[in-house]
PDB file of N, CA and C in Angstrom:
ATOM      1  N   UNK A   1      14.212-128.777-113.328  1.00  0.00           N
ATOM      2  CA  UNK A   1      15.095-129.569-112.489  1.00  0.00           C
ATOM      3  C   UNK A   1      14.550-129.645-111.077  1.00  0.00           C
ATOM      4  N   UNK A   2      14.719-130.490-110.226  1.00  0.00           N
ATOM      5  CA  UNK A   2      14.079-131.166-109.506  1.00  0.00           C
ATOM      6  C   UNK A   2      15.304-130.487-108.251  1.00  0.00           C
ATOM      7  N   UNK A   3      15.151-130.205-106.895  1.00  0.00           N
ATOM      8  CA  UNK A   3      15.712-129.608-105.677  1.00  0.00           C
ATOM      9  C   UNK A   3      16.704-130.719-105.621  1.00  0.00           C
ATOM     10  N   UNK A   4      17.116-131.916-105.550  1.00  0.00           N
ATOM     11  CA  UNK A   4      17.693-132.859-105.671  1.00  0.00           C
ATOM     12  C   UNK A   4      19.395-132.132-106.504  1.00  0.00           C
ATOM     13  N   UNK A   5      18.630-132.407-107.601  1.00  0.00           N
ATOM     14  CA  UNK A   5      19.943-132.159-108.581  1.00  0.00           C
ATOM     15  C   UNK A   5      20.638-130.949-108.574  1.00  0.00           C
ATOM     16  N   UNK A   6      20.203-129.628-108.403  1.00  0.00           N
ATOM     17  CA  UNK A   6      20.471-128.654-107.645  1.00  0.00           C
ATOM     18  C   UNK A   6      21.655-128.744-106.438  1.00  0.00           C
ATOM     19  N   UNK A   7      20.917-129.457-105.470  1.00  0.00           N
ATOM     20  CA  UNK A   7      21.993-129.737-104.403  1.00  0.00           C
ATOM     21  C   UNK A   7      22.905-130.166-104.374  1.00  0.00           C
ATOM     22  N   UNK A   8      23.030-131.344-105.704  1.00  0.00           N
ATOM     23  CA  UNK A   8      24.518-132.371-105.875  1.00  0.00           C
ATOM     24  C   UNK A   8      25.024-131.644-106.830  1.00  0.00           C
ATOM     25  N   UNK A   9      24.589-130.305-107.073  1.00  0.00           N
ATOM     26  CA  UNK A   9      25.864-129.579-107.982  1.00  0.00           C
ATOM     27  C   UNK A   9      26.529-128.365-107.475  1.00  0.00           C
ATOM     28  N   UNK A  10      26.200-128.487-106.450  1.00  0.00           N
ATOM     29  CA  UNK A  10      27.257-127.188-105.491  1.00  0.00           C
ATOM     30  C   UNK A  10      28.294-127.575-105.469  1.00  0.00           C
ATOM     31  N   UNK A  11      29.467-126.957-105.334  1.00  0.00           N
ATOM     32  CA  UNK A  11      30.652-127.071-104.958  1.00  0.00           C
ATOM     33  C   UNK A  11      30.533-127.885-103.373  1.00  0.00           C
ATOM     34  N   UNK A  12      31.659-128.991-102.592  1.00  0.00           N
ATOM     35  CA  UNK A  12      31.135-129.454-102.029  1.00  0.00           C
ATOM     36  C   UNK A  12      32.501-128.496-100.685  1.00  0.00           C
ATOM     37  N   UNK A  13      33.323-127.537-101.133  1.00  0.00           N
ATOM     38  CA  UNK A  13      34.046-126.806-100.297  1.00  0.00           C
ATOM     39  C   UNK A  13      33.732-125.461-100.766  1.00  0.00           C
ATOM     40  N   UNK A  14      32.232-125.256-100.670  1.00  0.00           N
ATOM     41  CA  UNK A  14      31.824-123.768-101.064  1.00  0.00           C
ATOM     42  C   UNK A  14      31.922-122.650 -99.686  1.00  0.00           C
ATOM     43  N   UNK A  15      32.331-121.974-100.212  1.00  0.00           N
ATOM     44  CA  UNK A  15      32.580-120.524 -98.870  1.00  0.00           C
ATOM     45  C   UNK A  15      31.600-119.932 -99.134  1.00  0.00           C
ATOM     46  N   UNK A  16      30.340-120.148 -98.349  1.00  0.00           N
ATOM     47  CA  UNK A  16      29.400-119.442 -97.523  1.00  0.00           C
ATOM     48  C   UNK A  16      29.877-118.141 -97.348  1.00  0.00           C
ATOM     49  N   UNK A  17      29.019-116.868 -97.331  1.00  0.00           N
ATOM     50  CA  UNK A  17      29.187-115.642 -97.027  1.00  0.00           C
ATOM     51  C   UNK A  17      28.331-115.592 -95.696  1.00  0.00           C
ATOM     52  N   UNK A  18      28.697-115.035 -94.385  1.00  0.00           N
ATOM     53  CA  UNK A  18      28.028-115.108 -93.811  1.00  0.00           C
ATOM     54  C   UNK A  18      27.924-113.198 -92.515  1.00  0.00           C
ATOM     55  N   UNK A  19      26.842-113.088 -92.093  1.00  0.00           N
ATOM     56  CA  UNK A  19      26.795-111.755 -91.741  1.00  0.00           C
ATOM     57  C   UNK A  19      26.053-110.780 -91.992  1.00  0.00           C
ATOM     58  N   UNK A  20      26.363-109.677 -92.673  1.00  0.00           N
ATOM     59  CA  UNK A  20      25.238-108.674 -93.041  1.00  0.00           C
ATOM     60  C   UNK A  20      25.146-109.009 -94.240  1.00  0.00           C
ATOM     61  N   UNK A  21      23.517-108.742 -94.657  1.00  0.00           N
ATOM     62  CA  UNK A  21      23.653-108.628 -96.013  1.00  0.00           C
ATOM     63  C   UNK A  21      24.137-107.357 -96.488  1.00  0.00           C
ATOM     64  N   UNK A  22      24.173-107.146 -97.776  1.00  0.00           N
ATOM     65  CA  UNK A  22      24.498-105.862 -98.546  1.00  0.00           C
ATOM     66  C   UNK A  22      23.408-105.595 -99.464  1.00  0.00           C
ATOM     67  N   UNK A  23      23.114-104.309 -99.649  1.00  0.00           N
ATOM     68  CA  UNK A  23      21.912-103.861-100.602  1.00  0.00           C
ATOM     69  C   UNK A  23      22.177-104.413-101.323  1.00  0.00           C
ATOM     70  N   UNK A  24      23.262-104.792-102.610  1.00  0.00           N
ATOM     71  CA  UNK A  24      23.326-105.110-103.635  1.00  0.00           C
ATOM     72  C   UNK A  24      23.079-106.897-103.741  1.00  0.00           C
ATOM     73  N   UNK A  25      23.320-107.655-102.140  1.00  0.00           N
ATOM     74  CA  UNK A  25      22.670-108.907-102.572  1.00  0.00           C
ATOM     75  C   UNK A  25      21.674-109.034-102.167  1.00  0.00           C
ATOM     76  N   UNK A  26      20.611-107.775-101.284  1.00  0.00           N
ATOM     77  CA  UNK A  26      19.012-107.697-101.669  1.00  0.00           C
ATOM     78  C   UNK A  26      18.839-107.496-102.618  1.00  0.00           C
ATOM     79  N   UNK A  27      19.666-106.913-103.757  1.00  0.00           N
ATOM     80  CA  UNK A  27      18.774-106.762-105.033  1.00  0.00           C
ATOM     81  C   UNK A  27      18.928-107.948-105.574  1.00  0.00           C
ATOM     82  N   UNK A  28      19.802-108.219-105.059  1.00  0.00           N
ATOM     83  CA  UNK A  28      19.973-109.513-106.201  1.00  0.00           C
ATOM     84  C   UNK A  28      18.521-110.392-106.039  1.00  0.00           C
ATOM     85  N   UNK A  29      18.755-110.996-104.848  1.00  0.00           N
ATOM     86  CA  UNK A  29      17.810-111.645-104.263  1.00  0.00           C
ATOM     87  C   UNK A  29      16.402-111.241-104.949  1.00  0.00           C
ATOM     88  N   UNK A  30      15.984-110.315-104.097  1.00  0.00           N
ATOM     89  CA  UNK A  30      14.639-109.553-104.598  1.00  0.00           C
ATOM     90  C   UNK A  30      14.506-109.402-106.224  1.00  0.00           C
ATOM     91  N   UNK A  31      15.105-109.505-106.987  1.00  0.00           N
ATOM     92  CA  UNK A  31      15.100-109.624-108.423  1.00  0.00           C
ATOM     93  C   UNK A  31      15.193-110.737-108.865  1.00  0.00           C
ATOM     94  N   UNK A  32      15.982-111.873-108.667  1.00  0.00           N
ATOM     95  CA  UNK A  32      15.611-113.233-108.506  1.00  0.00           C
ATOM     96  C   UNK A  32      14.378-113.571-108.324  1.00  0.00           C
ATOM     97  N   UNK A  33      13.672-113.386-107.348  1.00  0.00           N
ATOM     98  CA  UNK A  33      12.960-114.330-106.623  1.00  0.00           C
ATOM     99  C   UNK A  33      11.597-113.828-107.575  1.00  0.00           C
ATOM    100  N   UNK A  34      11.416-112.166-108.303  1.00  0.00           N
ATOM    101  CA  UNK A  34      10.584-111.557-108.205  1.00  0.00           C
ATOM    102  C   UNK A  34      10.552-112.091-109.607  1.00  0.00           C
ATOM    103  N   UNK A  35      11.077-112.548-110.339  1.00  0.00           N
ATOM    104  CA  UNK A  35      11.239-113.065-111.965  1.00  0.00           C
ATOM    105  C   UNK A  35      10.977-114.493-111.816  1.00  0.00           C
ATOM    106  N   UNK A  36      12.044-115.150-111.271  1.00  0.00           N
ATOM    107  CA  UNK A  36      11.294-116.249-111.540  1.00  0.00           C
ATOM    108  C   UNK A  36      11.233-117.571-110.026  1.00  0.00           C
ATOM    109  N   UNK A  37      10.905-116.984-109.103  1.00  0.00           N
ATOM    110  CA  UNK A  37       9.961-117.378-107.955  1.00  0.00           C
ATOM    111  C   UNK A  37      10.799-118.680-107.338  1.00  0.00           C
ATOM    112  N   UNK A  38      10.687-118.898-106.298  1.00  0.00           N
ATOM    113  CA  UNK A  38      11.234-119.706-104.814  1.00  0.00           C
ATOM    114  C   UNK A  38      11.373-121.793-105.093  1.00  0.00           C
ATOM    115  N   UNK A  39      10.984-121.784-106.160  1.00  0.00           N
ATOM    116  CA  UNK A  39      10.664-123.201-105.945  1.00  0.00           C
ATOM    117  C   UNK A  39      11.062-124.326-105.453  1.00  0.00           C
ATOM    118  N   UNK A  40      12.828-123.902-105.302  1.00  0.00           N
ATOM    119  CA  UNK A  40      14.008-124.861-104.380  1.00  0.00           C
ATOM    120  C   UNK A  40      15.066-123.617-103.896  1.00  0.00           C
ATOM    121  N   UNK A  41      14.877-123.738-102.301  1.00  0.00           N
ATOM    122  CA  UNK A  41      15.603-122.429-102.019  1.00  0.00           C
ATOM    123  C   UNK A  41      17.035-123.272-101.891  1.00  0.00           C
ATOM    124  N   UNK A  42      17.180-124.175-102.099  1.00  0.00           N
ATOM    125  CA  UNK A  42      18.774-124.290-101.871  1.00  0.00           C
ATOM    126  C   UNK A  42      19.386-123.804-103.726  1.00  0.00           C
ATOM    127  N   UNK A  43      18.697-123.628-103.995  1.00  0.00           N
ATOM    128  CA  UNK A  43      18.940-123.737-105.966  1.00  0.00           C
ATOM    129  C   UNK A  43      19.141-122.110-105.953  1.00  0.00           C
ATOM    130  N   UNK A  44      18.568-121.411-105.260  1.00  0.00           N
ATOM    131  CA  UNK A  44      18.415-119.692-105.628  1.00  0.00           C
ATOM    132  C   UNK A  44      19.805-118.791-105.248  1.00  0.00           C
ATOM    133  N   UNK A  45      20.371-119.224-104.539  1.00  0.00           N
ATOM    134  CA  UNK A  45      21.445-118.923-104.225  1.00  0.00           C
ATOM    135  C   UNK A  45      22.571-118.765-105.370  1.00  0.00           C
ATOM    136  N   UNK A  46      22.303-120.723-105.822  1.00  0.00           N
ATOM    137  CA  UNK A  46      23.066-120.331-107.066  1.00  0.00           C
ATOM    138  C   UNK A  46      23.020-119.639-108.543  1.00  0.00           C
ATOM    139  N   UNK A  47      21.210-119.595-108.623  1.00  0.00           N
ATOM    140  CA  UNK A  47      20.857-119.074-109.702  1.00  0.00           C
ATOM    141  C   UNK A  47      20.935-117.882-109.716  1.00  0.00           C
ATOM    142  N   UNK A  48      20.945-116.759-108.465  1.00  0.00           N
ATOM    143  CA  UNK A  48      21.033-115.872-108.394  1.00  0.00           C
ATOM    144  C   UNK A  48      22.417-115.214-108.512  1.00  0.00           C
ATOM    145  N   UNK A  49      23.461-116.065-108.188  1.00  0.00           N
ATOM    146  CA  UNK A  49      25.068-115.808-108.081  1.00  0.00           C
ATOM    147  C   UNK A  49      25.019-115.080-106.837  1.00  0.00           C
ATOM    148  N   UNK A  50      24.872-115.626-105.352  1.00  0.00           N
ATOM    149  CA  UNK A  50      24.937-114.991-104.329  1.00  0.00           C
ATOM    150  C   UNK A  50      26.424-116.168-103.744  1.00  0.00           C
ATOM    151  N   UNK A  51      26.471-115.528-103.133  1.00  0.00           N
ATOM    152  CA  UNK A  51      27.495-116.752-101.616  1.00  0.00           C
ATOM    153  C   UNK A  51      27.100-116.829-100.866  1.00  0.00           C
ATOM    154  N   UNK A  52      25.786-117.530-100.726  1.00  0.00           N
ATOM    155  CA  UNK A  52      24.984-117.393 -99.234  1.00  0.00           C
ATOM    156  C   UNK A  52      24.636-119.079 -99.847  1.00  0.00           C
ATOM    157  N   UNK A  53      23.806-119.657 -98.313  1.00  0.00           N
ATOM    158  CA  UNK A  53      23.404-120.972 -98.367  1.00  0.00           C
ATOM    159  C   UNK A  53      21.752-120.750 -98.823  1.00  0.00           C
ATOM    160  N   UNK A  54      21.139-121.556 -98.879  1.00  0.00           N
ATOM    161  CA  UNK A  54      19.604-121.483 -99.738  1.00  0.00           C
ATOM    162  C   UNK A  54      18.830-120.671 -98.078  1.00  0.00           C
ATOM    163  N   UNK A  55      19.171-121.521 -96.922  1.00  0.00           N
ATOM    164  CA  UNK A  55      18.537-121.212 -95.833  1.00  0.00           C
ATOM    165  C   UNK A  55      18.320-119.867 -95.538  1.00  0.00           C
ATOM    166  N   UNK A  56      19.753-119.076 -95.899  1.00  0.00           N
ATOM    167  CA  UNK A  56      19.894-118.125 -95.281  1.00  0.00           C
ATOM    168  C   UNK A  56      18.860-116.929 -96.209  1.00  0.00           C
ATOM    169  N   UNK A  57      18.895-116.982 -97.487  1.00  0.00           N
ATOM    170  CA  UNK A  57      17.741-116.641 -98.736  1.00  0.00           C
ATOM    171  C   UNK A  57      16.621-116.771 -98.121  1.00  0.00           C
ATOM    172  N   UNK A  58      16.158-117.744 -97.683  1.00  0.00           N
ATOM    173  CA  UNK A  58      14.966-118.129 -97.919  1.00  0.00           C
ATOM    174  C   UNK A  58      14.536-117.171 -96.333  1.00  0.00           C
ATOM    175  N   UNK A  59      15.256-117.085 -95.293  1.00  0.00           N
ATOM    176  CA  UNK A  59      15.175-116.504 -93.776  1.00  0.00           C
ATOM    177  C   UNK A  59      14.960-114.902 -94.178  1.00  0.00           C
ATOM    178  N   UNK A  60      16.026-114.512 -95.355  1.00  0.00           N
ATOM    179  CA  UNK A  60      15.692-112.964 -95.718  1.00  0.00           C
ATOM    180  C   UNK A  60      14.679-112.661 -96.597  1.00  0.00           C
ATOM    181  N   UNK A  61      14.472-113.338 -97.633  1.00  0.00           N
ATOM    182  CA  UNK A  61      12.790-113.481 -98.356  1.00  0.00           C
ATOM    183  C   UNK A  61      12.218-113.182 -97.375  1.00  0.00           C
ATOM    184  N   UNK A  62      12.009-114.242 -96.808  1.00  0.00           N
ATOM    185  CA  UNK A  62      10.716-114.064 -95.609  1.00  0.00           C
ATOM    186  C   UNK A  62      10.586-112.754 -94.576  1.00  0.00           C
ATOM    187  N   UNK A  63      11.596-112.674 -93.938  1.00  0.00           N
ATOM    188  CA  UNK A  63      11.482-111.865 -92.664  1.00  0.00           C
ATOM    189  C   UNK A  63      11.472-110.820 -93.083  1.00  0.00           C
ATOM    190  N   UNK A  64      12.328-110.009 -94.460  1.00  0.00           N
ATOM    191  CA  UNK A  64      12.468-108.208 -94.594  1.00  0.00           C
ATOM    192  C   UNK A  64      12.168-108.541 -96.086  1.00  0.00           C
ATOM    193  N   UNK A  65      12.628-108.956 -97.070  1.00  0.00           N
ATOM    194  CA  UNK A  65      12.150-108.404 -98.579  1.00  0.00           C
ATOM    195  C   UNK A  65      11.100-109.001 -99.110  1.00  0.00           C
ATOM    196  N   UNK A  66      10.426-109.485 -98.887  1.00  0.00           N
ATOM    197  CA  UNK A  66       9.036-110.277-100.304  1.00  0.00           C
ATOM    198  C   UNK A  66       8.277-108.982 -99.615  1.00  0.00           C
ATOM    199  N   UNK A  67       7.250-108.118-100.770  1.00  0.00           N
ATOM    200  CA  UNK A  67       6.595-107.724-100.642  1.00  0.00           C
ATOM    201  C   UNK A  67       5.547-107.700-100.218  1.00  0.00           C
ATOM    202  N   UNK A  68       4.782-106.521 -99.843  1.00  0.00           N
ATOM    203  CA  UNK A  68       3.607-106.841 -98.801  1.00  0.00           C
ATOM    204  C   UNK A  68       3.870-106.945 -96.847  1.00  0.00           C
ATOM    205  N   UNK A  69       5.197-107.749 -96.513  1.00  0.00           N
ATOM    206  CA  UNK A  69       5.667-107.351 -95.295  1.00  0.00           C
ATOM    207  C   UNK A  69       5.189-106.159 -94.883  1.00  0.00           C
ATOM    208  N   UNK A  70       4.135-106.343 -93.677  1.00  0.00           N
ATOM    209  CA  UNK A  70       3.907-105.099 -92.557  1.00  0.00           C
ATOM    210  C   UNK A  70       4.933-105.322 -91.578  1.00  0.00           C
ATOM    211  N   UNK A  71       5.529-103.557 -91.472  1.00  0.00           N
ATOM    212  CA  UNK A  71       6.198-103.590 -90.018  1.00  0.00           C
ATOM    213  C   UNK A  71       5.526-102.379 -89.599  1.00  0.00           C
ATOM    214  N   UNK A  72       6.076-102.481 -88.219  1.00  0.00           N
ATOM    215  CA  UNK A  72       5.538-100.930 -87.199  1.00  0.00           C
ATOM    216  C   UNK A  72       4.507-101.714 -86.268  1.00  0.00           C
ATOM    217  N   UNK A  73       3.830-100.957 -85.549  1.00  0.00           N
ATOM    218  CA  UNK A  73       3.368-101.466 -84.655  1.00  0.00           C
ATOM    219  C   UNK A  73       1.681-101.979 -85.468  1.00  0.00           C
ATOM    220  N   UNK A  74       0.787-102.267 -83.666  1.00  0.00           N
ATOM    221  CA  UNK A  74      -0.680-102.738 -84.812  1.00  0.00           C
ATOM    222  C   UNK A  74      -1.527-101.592 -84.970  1.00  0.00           C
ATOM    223  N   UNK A  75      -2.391-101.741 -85.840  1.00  0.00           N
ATOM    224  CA  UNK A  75      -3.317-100.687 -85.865  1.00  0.00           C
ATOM    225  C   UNK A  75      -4.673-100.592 -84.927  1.00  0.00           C
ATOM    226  N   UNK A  76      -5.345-100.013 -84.274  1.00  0.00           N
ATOM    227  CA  UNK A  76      -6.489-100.052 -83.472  1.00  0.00           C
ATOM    228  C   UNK A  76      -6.852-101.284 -83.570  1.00  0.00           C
ATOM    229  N   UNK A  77      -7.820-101.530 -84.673  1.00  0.00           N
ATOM    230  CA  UNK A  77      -8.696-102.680 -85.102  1.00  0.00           C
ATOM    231  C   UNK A  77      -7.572-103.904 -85.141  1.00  0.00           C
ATOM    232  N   UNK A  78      -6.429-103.773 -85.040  1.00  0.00           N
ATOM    233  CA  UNK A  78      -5.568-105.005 -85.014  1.00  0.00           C
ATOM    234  C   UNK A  78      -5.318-105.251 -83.266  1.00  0.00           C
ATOM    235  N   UNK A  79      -5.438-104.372 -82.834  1.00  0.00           N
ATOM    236  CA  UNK A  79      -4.964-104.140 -81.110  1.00  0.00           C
ATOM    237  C   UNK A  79      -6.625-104.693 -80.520  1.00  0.00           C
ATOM    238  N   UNK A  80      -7.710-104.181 -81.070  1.00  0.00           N
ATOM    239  CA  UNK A  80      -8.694-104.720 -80.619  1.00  0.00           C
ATOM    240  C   UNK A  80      -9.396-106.438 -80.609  1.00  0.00           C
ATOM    241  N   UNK A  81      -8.869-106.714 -81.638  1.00  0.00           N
ATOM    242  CA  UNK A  81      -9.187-108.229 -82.492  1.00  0.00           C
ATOM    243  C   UNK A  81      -7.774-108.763 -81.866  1.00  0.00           C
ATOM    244  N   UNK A  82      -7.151-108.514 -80.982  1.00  0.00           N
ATOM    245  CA  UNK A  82      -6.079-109.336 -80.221  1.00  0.00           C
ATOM    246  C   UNK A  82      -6.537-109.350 -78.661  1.00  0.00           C
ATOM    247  N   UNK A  83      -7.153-108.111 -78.351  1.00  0.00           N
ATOM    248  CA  UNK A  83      -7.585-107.994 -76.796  1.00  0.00           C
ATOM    249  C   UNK A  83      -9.288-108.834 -77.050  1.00  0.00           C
ATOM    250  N   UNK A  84      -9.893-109.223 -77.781  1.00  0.00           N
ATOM    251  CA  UNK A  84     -10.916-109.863 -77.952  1.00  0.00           C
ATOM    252  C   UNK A  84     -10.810-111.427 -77.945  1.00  0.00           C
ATOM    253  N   UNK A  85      -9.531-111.689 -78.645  1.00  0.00           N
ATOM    254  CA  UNK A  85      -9.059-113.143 -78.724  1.00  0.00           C
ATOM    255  C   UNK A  85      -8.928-113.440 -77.660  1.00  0.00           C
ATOM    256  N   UNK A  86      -8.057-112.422 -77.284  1.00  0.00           N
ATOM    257  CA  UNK A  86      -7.483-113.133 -75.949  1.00  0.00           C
ATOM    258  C   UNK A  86      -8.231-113.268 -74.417  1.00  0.00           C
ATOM    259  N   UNK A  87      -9.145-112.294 -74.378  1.00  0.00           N
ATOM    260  CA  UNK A  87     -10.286-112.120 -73.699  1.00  0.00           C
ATOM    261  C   UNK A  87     -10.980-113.759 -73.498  1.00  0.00           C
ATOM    262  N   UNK A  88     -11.423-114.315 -74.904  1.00  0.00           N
ATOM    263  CA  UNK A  88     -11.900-114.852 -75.472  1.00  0.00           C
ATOM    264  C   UNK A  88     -11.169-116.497 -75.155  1.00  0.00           C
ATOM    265  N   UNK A  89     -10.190-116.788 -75.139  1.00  0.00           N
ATOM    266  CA  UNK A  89      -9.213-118.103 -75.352  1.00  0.00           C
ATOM    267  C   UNK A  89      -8.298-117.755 -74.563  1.00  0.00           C
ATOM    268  N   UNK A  90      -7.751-116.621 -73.662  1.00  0.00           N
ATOM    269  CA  UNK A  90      -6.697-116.700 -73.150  1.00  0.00           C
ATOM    270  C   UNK A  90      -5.412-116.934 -73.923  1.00  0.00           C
ATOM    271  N   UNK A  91      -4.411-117.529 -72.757  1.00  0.00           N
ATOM    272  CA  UNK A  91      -3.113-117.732 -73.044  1.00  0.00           C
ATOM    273  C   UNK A  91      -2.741-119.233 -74.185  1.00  0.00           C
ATOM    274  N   UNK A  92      -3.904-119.285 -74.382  1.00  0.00           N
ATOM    275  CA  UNK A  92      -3.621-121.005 -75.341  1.00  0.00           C
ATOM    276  C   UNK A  92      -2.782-119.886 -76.489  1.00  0.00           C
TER     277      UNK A  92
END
């Protein structure tokens, strides 16, 4: 199914959940996404059975759960290859 048809089958007075997430709709999410993958984020919401809008999925995918996400600060060789760039090109 095509992102289209997806969209014209939401409820059109759907109550949005909005706020913190809860572990249990990271799992959801993160188990969703990890089976069978992102292809219309307004669609995952519902396939997943969340109350969230596709946007808001697709903002937490990205920023804290898909795997591989580095946080913490940089490492040497990441701190060096930034003071070289920038050395290098400045503020562009």
């Amino acid at each position: 199914m095509s992102c289209e048809s997806w969209t014209n089958t939401k409820p059109k007075s759907a109550k949005y959940r909005k706020g913190l997430w809860s572990p249990e709709e990271d799992e959801r999410l993160r188990n969703h996404i990890l089976q069978h993958g992102h292809s219309c984020w307004s669609a995952v919401p519902i396939k997943a059975g969340l109350q969230r809008n596709g946007k808001s999925c697709r903002l937490r995918w990205i920023n804290y759960l898909r795997p591989g996400l580095k946080r913490g600060g940089f490492s040497p060789q990441e701190k060096e290859t930034i003071l070289a760039l920038h050395h290098l090109l400045g503020n562009k």
